[in-house]
Protein backbone atom coordinates (compact mmCIF):
# COMPACT_ATOMS: atom_id res chain seq x y z
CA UNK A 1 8.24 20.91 8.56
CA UNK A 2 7.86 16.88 8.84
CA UNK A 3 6.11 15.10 6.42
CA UNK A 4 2.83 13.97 8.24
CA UNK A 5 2.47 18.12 8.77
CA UNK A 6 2.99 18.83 5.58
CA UNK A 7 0.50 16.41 4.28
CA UNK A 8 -2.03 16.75 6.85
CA UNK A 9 -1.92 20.73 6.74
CA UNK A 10 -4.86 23.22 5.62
CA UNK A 11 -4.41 24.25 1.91
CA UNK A 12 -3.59 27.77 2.20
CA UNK A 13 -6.17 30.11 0.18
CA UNK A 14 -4.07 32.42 -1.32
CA UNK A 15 -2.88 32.55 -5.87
CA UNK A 16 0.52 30.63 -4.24
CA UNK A 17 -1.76 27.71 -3.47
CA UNK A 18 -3.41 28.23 -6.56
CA UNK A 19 -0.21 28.33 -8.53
CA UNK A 20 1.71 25.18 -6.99
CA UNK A 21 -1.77 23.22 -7.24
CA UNK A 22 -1.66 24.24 -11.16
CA UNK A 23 1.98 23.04 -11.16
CA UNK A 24 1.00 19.90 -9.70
CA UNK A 25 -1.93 19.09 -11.20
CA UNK A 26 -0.78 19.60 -14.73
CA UNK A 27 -2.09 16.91 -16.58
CA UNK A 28 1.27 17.24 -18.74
CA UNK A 29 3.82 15.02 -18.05
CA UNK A 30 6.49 15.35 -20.25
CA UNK A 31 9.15 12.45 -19.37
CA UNK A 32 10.92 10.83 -21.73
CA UNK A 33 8.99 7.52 -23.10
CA UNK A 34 11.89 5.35 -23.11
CA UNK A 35 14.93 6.15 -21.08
CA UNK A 36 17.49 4.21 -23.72
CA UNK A 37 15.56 5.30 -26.37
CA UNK A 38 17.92 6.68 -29.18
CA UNK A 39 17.12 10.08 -31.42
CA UNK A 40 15.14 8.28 -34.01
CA UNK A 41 13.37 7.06 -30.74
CA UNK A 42 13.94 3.01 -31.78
CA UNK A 43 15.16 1.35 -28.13
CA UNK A 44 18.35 -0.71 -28.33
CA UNK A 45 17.97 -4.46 -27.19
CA UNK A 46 19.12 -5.60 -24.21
CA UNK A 47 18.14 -8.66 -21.55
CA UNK A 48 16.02 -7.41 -18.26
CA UNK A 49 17.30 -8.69 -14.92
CA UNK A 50 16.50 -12.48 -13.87
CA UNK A 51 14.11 -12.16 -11.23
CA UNK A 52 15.26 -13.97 -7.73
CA UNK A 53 16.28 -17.98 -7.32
CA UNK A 54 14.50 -20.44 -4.80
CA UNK A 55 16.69 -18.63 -2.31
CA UNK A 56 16.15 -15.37 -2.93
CA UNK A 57 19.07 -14.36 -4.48
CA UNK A 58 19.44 -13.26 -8.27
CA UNK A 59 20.19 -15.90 -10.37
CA UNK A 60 23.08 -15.53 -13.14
CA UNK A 61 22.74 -13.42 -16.46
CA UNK A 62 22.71 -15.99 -19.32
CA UNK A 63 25.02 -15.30 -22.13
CA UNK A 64 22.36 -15.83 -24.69
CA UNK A 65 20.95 -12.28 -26.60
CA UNK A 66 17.60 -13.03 -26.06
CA UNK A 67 16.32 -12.60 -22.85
CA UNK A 68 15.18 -15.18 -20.60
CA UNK A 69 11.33 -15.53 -19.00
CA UNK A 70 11.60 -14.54 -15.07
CA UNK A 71 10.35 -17.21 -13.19
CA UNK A 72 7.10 -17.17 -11.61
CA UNK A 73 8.21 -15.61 -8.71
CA UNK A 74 9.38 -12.52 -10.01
CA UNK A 75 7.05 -9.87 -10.49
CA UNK A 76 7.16 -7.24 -13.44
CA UNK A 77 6.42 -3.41 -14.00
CA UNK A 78 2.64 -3.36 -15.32
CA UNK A 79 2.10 -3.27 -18.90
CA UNK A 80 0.65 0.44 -18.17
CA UNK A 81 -0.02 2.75 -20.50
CA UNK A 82 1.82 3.85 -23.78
CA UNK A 83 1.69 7.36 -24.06
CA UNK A 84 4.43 9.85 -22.74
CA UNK A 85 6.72 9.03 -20.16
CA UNK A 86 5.02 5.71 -19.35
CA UNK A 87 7.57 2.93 -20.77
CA UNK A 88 10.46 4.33 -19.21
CA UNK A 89 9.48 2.68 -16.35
CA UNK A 90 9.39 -0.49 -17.82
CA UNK A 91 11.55 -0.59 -21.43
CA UNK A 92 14.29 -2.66 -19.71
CA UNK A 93 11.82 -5.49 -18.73
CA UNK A 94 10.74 -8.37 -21.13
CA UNK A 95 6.85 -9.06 -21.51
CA UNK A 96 5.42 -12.34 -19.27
CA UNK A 97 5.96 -15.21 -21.86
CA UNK A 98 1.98 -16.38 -22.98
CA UNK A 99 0.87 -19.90 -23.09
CA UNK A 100 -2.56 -20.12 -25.31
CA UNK A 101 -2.43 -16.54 -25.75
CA UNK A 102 -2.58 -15.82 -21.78
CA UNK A 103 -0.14 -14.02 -19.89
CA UNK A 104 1.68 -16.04 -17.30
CA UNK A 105 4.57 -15.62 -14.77
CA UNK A 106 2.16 -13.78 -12.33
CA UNK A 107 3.58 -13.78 -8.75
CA UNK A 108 2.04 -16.24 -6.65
CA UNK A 109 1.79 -13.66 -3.88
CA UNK A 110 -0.34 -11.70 -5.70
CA UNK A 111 -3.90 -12.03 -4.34
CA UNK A 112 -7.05 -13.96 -6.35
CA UNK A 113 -9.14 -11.12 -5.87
CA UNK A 114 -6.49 -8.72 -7.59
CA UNK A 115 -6.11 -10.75 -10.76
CA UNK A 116 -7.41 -7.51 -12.71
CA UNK A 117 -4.30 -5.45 -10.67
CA UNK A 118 -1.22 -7.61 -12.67
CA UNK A 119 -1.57 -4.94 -15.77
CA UNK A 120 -2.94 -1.59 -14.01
CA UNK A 121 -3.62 1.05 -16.94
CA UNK A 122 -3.67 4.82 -16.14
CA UNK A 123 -4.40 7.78 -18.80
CA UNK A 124 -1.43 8.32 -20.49
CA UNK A 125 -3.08 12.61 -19.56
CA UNK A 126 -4.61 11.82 -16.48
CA UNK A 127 -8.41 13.74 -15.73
CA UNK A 128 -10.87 14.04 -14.11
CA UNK A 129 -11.05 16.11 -10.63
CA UNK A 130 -8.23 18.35 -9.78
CA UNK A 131 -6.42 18.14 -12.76
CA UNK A 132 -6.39 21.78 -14.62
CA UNK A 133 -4.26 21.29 -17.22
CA UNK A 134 -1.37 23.52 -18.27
CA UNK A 135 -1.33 27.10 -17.70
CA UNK A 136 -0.89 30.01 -15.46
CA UNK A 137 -2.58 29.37 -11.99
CA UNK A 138 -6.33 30.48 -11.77
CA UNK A 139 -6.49 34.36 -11.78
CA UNK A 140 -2.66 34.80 -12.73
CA UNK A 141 -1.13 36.49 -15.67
CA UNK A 142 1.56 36.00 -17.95
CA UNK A 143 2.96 33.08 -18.50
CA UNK A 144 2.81 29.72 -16.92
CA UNK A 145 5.70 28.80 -14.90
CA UNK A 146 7.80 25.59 -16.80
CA UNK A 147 6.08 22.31 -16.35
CA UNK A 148 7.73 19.66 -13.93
CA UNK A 149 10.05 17.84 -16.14
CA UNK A 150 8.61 14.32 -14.65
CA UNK A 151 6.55 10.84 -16.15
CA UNK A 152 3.25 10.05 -15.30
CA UNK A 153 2.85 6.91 -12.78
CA UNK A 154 2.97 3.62 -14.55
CA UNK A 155 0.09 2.32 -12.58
CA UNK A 156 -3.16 3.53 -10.16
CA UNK A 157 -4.53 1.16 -8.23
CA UNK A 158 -6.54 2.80 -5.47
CA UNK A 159 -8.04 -0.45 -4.05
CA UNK A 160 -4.87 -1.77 -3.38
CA UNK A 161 -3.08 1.16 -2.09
CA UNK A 162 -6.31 1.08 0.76
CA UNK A 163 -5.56 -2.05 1.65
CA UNK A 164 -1.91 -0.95 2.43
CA UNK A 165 -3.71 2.16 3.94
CA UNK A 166 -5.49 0.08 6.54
CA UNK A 167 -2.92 -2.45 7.26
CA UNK A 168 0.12 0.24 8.37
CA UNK A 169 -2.93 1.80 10.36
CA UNK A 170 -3.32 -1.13 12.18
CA UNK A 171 0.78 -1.94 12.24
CA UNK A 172 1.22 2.24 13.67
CA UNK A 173 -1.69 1.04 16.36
CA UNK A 174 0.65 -1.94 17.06
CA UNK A 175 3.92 -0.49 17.51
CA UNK A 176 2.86 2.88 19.11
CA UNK A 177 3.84 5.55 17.18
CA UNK A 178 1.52 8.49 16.45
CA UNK A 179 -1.07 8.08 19.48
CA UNK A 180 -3.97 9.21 19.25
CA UNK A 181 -3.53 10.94 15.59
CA UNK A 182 -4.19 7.74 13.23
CA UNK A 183 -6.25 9.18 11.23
CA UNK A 184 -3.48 11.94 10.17
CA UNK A 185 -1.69 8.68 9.19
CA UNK A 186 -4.60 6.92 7.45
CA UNK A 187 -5.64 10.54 5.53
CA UNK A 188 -1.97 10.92 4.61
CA UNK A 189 -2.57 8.18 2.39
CA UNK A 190 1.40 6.67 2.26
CA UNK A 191 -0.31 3.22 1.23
CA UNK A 192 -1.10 5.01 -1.96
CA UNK A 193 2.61 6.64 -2.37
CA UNK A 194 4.28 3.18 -2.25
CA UNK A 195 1.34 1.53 -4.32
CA UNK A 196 2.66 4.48 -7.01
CA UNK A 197 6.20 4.38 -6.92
CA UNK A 198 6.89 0.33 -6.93
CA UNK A 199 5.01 -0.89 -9.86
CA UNK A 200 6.91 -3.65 -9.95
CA UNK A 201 4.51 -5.64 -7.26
CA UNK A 202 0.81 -6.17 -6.68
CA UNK A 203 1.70 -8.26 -3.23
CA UNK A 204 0.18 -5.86 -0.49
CA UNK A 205 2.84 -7.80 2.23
CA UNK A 206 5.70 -6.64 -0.04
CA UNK A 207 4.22 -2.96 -0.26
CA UNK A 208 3.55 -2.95 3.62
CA UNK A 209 6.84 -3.87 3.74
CA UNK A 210 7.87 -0.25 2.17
CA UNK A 211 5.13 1.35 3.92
CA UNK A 212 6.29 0.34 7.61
CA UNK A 213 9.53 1.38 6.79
CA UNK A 214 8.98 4.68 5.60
CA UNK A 215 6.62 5.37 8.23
CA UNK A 216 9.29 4.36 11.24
CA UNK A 217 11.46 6.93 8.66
CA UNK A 218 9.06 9.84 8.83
CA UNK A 219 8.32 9.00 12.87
CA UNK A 220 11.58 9.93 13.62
CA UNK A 221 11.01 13.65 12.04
CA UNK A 222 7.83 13.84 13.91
CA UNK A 223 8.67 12.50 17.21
CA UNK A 224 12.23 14.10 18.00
CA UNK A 225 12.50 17.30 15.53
CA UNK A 226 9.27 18.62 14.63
CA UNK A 227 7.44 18.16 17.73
CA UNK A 228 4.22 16.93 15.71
CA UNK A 229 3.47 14.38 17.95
CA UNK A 230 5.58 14.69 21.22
CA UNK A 231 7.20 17.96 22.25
CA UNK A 232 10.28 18.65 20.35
CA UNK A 233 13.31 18.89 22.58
CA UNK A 234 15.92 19.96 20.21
CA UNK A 235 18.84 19.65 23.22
CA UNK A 236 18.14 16.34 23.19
CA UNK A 237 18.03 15.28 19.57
CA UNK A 238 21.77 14.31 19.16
CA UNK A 239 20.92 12.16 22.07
CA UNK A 240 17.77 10.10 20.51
CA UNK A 241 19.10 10.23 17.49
CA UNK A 242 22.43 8.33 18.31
CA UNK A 243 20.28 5.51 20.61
CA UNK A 244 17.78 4.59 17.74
CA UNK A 245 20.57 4.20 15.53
CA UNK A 246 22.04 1.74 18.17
CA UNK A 247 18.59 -0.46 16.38
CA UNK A 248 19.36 0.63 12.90
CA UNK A 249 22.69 -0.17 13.51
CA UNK A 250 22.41 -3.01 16.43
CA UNK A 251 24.27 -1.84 19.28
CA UNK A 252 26.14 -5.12 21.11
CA UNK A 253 26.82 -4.42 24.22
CA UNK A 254 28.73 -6.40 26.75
CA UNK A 255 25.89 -8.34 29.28
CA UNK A 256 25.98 -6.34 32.46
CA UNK A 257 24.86 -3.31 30.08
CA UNK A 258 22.96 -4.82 27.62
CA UNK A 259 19.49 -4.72 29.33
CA UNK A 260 19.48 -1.54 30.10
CA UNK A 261 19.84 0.19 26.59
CA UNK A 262 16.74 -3.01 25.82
CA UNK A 263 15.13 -1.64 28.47
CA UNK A 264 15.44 1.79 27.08
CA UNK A 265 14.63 1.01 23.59
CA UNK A 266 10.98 -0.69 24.43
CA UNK A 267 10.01 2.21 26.09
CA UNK A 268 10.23 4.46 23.30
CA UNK A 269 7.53 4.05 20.18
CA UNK A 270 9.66 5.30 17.30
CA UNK A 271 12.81 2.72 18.15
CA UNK A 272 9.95 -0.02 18.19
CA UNK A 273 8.82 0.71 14.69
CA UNK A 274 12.84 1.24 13.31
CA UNK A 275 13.13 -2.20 14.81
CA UNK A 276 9.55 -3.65 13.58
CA UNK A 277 10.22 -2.38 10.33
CA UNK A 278 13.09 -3.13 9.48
CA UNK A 279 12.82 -6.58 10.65
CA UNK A 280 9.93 -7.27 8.54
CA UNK A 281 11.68 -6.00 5.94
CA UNK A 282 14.20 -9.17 6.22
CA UNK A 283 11.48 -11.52 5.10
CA UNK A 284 11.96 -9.43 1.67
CA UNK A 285 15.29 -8.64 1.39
CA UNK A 286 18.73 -10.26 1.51
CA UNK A 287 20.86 -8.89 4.16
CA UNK A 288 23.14 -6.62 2.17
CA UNK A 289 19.79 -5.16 0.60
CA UNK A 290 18.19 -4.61 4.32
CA UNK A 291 21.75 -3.10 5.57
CA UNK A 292 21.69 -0.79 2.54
CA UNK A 293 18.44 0.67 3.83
CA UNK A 294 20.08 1.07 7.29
CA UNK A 295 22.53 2.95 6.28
CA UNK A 296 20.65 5.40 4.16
CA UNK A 297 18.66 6.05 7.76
CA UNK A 298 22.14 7.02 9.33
CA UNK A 299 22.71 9.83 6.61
CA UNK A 300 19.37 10.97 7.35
CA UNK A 301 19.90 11.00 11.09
CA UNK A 302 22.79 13.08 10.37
CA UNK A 303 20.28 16.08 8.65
CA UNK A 304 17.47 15.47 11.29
CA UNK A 305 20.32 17.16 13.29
CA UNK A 306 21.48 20.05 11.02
CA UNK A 307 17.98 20.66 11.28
CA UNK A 308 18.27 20.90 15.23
CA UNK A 309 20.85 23.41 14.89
CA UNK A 310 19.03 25.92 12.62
CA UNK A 311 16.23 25.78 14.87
CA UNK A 312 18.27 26.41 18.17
CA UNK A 313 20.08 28.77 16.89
CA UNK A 314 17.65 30.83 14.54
CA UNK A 315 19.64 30.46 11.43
CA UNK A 316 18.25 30.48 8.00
CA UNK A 317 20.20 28.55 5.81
CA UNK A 318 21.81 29.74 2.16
CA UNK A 319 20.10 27.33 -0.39
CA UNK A 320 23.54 25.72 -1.07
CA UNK A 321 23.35 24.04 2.38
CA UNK A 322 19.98 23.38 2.12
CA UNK A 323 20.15 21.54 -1.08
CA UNK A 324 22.67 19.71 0.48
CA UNK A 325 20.45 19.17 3.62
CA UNK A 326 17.82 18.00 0.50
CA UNK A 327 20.71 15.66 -0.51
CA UNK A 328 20.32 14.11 3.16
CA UNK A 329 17.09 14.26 3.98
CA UNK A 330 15.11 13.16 0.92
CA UNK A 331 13.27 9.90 -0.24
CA UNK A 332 16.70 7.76 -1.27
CA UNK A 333 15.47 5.58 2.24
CA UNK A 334 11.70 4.79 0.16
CA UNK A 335 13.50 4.64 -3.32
CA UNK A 336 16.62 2.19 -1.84
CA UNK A 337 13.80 -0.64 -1.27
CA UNK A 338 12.76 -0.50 -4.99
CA UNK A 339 14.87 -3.95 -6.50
CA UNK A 340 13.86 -5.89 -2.68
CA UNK A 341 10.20 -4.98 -3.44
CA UNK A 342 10.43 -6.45 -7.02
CA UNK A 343 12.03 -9.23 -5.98
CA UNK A 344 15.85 -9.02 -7.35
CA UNK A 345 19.07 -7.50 -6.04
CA UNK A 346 20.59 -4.85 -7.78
CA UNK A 347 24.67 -6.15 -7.12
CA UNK A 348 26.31 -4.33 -4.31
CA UNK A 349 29.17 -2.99 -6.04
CA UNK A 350 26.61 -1.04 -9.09
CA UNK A 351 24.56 0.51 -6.18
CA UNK A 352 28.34 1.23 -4.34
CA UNK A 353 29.32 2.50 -7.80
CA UNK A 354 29.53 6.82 -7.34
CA UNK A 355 28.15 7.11 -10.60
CA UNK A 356 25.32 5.44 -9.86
CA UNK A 357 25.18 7.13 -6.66
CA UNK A 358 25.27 10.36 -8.27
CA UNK A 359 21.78 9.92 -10.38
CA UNK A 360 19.87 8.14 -7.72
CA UNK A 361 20.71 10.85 -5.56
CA UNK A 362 19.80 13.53 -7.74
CA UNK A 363 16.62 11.44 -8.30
CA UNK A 364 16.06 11.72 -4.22
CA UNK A 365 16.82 15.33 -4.74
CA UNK A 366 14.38 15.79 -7.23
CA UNK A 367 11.57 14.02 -5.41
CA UNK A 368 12.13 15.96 -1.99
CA UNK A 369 12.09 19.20 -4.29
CA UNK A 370 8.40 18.06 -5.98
CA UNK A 371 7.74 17.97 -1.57
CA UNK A 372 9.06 21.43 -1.06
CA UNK A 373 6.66 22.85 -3.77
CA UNK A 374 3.44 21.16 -2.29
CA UNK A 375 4.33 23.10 0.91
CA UNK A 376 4.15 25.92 -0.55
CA UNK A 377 0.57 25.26 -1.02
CA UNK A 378 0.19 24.96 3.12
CA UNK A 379 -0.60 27.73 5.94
CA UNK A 380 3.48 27.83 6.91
CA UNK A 381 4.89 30.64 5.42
CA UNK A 382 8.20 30.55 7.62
CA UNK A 383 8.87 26.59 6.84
CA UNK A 384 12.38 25.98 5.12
CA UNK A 385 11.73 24.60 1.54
CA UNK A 386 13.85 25.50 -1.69
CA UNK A 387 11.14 27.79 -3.35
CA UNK A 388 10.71 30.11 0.27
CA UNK A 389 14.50 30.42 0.56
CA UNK A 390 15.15 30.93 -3.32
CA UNK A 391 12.71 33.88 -2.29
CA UNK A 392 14.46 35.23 0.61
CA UNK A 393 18.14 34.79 -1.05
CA UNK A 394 17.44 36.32 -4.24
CA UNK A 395 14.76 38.38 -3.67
CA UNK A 396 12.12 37.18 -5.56
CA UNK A 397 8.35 37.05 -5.72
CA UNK A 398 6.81 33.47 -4.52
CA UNK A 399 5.94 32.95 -8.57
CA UNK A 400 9.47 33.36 -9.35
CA UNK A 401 10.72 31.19 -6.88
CA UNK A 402 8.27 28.76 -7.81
CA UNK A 403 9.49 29.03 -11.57
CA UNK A 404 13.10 28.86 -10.57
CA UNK A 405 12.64 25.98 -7.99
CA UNK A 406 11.14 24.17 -11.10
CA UNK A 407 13.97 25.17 -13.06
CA UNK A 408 15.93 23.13 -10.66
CA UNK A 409 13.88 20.25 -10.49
CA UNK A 410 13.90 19.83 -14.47
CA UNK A 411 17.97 20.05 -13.97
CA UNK A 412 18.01 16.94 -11.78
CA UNK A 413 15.90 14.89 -13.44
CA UNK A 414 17.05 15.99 -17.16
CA UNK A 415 20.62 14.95 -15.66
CA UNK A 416 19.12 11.60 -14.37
CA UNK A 417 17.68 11.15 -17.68
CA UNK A 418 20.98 11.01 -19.37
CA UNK A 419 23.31 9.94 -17.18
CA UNK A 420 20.84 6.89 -15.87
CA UNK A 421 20.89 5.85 -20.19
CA UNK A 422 24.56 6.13 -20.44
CA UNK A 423 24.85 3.65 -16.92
CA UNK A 424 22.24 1.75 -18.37
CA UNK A 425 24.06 0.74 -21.57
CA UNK A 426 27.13 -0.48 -20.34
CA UNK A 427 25.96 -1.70 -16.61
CA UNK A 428 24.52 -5.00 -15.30
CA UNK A 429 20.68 -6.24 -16.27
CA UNK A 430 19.89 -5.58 -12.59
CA UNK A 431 21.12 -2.16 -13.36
CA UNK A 432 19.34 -1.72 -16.01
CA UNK A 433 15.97 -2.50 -14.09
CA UNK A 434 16.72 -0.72 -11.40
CA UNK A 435 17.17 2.47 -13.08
CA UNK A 436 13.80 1.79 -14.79
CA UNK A 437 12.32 1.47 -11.37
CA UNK A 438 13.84 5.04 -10.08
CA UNK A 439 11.80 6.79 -12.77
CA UNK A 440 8.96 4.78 -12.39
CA UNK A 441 9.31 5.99 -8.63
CA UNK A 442 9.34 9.50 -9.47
CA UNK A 443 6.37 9.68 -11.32
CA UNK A 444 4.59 7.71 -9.04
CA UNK A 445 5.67 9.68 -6.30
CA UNK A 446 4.48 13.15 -8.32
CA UNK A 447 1.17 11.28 -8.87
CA UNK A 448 0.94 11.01 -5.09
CA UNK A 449 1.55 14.73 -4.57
CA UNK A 450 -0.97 15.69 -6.80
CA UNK A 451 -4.06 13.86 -7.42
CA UNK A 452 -5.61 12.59 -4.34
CA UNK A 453 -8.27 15.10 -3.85
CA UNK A 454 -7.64 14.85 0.35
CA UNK A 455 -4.40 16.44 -0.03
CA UNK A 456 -5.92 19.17 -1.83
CA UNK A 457 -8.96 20.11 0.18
CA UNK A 458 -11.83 18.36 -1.50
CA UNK A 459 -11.99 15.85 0.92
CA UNK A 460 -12.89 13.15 -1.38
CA UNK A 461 -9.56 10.69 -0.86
CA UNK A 462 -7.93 9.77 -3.32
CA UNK A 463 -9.54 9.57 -7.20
C-alpha cells in the first residue's frame, strides 16, 4: 500500500482504529531531552557545526573550545520548547549570538512576513483536538499498549507548511504526475511533514526542495507498483524501474541512441519529476550531497521490486524479510536531505561510516514502522505492514500485534538513542548536528502521523 493511499484512505471504524489513533495521538512523548545528556542529565560541551562558506561548502572546525557564531547564512534548529524530548533536536547547536539583546544570524532567505517563524514554540504535551492522552483505546480493557518511544516535534508551523502545500501542488500540476487527483496530494498534507521534520529552516524554497523530492519518491510507488494512479503492470516494473534510474543515475548514451531513451523519458510523468526534483535540489546541495540522495532512490528501486514479486506471485512474506524490505523502503531518501536543507554538509566519509549507517537506518526503520501502524487505522485489512504480519506469523490478536510492533519501534529508536550519543562524542561537529537533526526528524515525522485532524477523519486539516 503506497503512501498517497495510505494517507488519503477512509479511517476504518472498528476498536483497531480506535487503538492505533490512541497510540498516535498520545500526548506523551517520552524521548530523551538531550541525546548527550549524561545520568545526572548535565550535557557535555562541545562546538555545533559551522554552517556553509560563500560557496556553499562547510567551512573548517576552529580549534578553539568555544564555539563559533554560524554566519548569517546558516540557519538553526528553533529555540522550541523545553520540556521532554524537545532539545535533543537541538543540544548540539549554539544559540544565535544577540546584539542589543536581539537575536541575530537569521537566514536571509527566510521571508519578512515569517519573522515570528525563526523560534516556532510547540507544547512541550501537545492538546487540543485529537489528542486523547495515554491509555487503552476508547472502549478497550486492560492495559494500554507501551507508548511510542519517540520526541515531540521541535516546531509547528502550519502557515508555513501551507505554503509548501500549495507550491508542490502547483510543481505536481507542472511536471504531470498524479492527474487529475491533486487534491489527494494537497489533503495529504507532505508540505506539513517536511515543515516537521527539518526544523533547521524557515526558507519555504529550501523545504520545497524536500517536498518535490519526496513526492517524485512516493510517485514512483504510485505510478508503477501500486496502481494508485495508472494501472499497475507488475511484468513491467523491473523494466520502468531500471529506465528512471537511467535519470537518477544519468544514463550517457552514445549519440545515435541518445534521443531515443530522451524521447522516452519526456513522455513519462514520474521520470520528469525524478529529474525536476532532483535538479532543483542542486541549487541546495553540493554534488556529493545530491548524489547521496540518488543513491538512496536506487536501494529503494530495488524493494519497489521485491514488492512486485510478492504480488505476482501471492507470497506473504515472514516479517524477517519484510523488516528488511522496511530497511529498503523507508524514509532514509526524506531524512538523507536533512544537513543540505540546513545548509551544511555532513563529511562524506561520517555518512559512509557503517556505524553511522547503522543508526540512521534504524532511524528510517523506525519511522516507516510509526507508517505501518497508521495503516492499521485504514479500510485494508490484507495490506503488508509489520503489525498485520506479526499477526498472521505469530498468531496474535491485532492489539497484540500492535503492542509488539511498538515493542519494536521502542528497540530502534532506544538503540539510536545510544548509539547516535556514543557517535556523537567522538565524531565530527557536522556529525554531531546531523544526528540532532535525525531525531528532530522523527518526532516531526510522528507529529505528522498524528495530529492533523484530515488524516484522522475530522476533516478539519491540520491543527
Amino acid at each position: 500500500m503506497s503512501l498517497m493511499s495510505r494517507m488519503s484512505a477512509s479511517t476504518a471504524g472498528h476498536r483497531t482504529a480506535e487503538l492505533v489513533a490512541a497510540l498516535l495521538r498520545d500526548p506523551h512523548r517520552p524521548g530523551k531531552s538531550d541525546l548527550l545528556a549524561a545520568p545526572d542529565g548535565s550535557s557535555p560541551h562541545s562546538p555545533a557545526a559551522p554552517g556553509p562558506t560563500a560557496s556553499g561548502q562547510s567551512a573548517p572546525v576552529p580549534p578553539a573550545p568555544v564555539p563559533p557564531a554560524p554566519p548569517a547564512a546558516a540557519p538553526l534548529l528553533p529555540p522550541g520548547p523545553t520540556g521532554i524530548g524537545t532539545s535533543a533536536a537541538r543540544v548540539l547547536l549554539p544559540e544565535a549570538p544577540r546584539a542589543n539583546g536581539a537575536v541575530t544570524g537569521t537566514a536571509p532567505a527566510a521571508r519578512a512576513s515569517s519573522s515570528a517563524r525563526a523560534v516556532p514554540r510547540i507544547p512541550t504535551a501537545p492538546s487540543g483536538p485529537g489528542y486523547t492522552g495515554s491509555g487503552p483505546a476508547p472502549g478497550d480493557v486492560g492495559s494500554p499498549v507501551p507508548v511510542l518511544y519517540c520526541p515531540p516535534a521541535v516546531r509547528d508551523d502550519p502557515a508555513l507548511g501551507e505554503e509548501v502545500d500549495d507550491r508542490l501542488v502547483e510543481w505536481a500540476a507542472e511536471v504531470g504526475v498524479y492527474p487529475g487527483q491533486l487534491d489527494r496530494v494537497r489533503s495529504a498534507g507532505f508540505g506539513r511533514l517536511i515543515m516537521l521534520a527539518h526544523p533547521e529552516t524557515s526558507d519555504p524554497d529550501r523545504l520545497l526542495a524536500a517536498a518535490k523530492c519526496a513526492l517524485a519518491e512516493w510517485s514512483v510507488d504510485d505510478h508503477y507498483v501500486d496502481g494508485e494512479v495508472e494501472e499497475a503492470r507488475p511484468e513491467l516494473l523491473g523494466q520502468r524501474l531500471a529506465i528512471a534510474h537511467s535519470v537518477i543515475d544519468q544514463a550517457h548514451l552514445p549519440l545515435k541512441y541518445a534521443p531515443q531513451l530522451e524521447e522516452v523519458v519526456r513522455a513519462d510523468p514520474v521520470m520528469v519529476a525524478l529529474r525536476s526534483s532532483l535538479d532543483n535540489l542542486a541549487r541546495f546541495g553540493s554534488h556529493a550531497q545530491v548524489r547521496r540522495l540518488r543513491h538512496e532512490l536506487g536501494i529503494m528501486f530495488v524493494a519497489y521490486n521485491q514488492e512486485a514479486v510478492w504480488a505476482a506471485t501471492g507470497q506473504r512474506p515472514p516479517m524477517w524479510e519484510f523488516l528488511m524490505h522496511r530497511h529498503e523502503n523507508s524514509f532514509v531518501p526524506c531524512m538523507a536531505l536533512i544537513d543540505t536543507l540546513a545548509g551544511y554538509e555532513l563529511p562524506q566519509e561520517e555518512f559512509a561510516d557503517p556505524r553511522v549507517r547503522r543508526v540512521f537506518t534504524m532511524a528510517g526503520s523506525a519511522t516507516v514502522i510509526v507508517n505501518d501502524l497508521y495503516s492499521m487505522a485504514k479500510e485494508d485489512p490484507s495490506d503488508f505492514s509489520v503489525p498485520r504480519l506479526i499477526a498472521t506469523e505469530e498468531g496474535c490478536s491485532e492489539r497484540e500485534a500492535i503492542e509488539r510492533t511498538v515493542l519494536l519501534h521502542d528497540e530502534l529508536m532506544h538503540t539510536y538513542e545510544a548509539e547516535a550519543a556514543a557517535l556523537a562524542l567522538t565524531g565530527s561537529p557536522e556529525l554531531r548536528r546531523f544526528l540532532a537533526g535525525v531525531w528532530a526528524w522523527t518526532g516531526g515525522s510522528r507529529e505528522w502521523h498524528a495530529s492533523s485532524g484530515r488524516y484522522h477523519g475530522t476533516g478539519t486539516g491540520a491543527s
